[in-house]
N, C-alpha and C. Protein backbone atom coordinates (compact mmCIF):
# COMPACT_ATOMS: atom_id res chain seq x y z
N UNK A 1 111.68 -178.30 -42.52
CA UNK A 1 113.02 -178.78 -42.73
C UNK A 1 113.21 -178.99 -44.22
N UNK A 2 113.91 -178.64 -45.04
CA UNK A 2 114.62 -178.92 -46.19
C UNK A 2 115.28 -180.23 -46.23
N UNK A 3 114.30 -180.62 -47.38
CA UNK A 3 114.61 -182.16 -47.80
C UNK A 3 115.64 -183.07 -47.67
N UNK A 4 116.67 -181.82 -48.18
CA UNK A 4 118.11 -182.17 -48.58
C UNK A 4 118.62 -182.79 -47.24
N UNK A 5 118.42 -181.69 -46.00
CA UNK A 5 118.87 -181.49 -44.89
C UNK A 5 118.37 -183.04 -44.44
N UNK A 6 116.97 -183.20 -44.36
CA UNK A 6 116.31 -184.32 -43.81
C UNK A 6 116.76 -185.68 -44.21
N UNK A 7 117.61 -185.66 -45.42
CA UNK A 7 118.20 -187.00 -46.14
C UNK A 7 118.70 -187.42 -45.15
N UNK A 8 119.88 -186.51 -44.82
CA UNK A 8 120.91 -187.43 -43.76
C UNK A 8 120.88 -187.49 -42.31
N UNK A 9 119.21 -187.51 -41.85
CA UNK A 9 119.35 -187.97 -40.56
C UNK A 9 118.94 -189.28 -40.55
N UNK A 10 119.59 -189.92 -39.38
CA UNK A 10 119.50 -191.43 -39.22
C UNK A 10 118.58 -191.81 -38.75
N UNK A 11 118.24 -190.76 -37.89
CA UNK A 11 116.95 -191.38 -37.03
C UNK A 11 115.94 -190.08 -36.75
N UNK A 12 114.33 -190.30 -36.67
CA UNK A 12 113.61 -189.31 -36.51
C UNK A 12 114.06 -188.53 -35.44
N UNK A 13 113.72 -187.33 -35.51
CA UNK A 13 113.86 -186.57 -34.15
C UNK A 13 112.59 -186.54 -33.41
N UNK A 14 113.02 -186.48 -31.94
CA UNK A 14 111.77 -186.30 -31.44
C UNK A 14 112.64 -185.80 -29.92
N UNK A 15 110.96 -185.20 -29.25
CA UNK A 15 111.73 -184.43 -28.10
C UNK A 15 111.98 -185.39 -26.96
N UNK A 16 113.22 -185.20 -26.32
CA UNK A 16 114.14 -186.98 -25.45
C UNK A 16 113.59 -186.70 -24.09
N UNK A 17 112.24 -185.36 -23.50
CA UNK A 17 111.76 -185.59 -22.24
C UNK A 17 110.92 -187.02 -22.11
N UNK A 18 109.75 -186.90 -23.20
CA UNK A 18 109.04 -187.89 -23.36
C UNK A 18 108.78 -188.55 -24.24
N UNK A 19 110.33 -188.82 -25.22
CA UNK A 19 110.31 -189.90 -26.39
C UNK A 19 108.99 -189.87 -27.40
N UNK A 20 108.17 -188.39 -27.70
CA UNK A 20 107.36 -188.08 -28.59
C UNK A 20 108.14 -187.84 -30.10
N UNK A 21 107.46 -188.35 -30.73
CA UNK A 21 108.22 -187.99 -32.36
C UNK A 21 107.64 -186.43 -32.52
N UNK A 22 108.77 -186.07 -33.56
CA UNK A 22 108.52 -184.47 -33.93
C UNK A 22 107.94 -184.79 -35.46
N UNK A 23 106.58 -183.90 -35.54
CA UNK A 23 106.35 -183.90 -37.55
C UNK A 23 106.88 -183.15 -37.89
N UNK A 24 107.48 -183.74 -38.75
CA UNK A 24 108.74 -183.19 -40.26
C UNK A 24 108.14 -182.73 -41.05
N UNK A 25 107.61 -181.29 -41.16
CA UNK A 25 107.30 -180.82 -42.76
C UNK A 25 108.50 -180.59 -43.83
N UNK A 26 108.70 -181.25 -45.18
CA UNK A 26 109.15 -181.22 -45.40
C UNK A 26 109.20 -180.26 -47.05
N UNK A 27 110.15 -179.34 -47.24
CA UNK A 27 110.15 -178.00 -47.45
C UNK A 27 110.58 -178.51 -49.21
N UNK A 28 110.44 -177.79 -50.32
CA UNK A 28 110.60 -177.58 -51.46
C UNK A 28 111.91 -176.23 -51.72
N UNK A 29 112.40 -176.58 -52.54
CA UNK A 29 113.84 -175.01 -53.06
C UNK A 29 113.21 -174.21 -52.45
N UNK A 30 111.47 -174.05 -53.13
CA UNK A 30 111.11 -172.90 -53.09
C UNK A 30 110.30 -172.38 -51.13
N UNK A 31 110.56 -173.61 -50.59
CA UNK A 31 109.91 -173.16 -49.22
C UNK A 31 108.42 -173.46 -49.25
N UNK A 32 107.93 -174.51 -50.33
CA UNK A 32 106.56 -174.37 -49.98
C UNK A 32 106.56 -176.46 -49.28
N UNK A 33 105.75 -176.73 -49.02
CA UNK A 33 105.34 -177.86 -47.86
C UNK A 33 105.11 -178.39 -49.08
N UNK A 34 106.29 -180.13 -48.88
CA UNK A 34 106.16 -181.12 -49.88
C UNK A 34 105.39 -182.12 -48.97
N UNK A 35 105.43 -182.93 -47.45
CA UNK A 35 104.93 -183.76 -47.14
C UNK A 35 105.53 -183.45 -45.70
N UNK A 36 104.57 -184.48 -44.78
CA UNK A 36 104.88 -184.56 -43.41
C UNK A 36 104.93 -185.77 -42.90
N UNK A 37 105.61 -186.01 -41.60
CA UNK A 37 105.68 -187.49 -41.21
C UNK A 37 105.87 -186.91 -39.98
N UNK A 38 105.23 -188.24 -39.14
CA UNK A 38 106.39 -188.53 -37.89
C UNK A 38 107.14 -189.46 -37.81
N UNK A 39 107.13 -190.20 -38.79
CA UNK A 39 107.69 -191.85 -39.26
C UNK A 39 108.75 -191.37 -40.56
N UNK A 40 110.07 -190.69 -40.50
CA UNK A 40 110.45 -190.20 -41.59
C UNK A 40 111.43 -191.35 -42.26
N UNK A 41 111.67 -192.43 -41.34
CA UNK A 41 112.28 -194.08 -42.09
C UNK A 41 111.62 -194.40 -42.96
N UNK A 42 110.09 -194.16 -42.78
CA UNK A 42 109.04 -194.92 -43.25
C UNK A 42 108.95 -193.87 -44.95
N UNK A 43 108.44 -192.86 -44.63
CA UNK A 43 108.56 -191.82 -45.73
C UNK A 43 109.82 -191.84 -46.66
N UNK A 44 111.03 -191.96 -46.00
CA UNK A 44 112.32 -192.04 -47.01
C UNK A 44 112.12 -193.36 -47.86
N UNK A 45 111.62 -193.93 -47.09
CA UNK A 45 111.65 -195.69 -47.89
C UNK A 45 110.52 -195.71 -48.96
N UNK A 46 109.25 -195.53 -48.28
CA UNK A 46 107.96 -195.76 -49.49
C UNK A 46 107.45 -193.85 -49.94
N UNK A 47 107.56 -193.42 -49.73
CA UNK A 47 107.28 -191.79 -50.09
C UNK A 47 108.22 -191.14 -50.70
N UNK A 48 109.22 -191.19 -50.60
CA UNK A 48 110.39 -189.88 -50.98
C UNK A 48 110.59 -190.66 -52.69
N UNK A 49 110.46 -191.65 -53.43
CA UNK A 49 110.92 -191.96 -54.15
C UNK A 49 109.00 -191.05 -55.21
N UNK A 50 108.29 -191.37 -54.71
CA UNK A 50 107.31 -190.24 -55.32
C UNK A 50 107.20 -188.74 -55.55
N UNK A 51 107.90 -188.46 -54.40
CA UNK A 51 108.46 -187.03 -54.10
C UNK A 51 109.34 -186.57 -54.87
N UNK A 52 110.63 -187.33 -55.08
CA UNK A 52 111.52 -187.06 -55.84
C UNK A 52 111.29 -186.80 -57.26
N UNK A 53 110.43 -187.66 -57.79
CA UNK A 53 109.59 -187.79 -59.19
C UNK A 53 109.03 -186.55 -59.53
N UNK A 54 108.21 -185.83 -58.29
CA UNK A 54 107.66 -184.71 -58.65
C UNK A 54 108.75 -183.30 -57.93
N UNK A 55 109.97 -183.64 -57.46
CA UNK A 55 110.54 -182.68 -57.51
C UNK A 55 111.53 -182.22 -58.33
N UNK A 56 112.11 -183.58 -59.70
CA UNK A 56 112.62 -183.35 -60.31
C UNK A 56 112.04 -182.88 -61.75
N UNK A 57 110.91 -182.69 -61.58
CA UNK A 57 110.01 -182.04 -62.74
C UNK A 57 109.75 -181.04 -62.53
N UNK A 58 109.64 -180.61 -61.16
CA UNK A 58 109.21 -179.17 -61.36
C UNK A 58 110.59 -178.46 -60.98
N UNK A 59 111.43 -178.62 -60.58
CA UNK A 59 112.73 -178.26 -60.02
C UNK A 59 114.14 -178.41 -60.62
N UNK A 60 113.96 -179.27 -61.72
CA UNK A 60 114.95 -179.37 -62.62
C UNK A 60 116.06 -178.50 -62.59
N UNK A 61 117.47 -179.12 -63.08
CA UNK A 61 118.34 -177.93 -63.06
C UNK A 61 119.74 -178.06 -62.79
């Protein structure tokens, strides 16, 4: 999933037979694997602000 895309969901996805969370790999411009979760509240809150750090350095623009 593309980052961008992943910002604005509210709540993790997961599949609604048996309330399992889905892992989120989460994708770079370029399509390569920045990080994964199944906890992506958790990741937006304490992770993505590290992420961002290293995606605006290499991704600039």
């Amino acid at each position: 999933m593309k980052l961008n895309d992943a910002l604005t969901l509210r709540d993790h996805p997961r599949k609604l037979e048996v309330g399992v969370f889905v892992r989120l790999w989460l994708l770079a411009p370029d399509q390569k694997r920045l990080a994964s979760t199944n906890d992506f509240a958790d990741l937006k809150a304490r992770g993505y602000p590290a992420l961002r750090c290293q995606i605006k350095a290499k991704y600039a623009g």
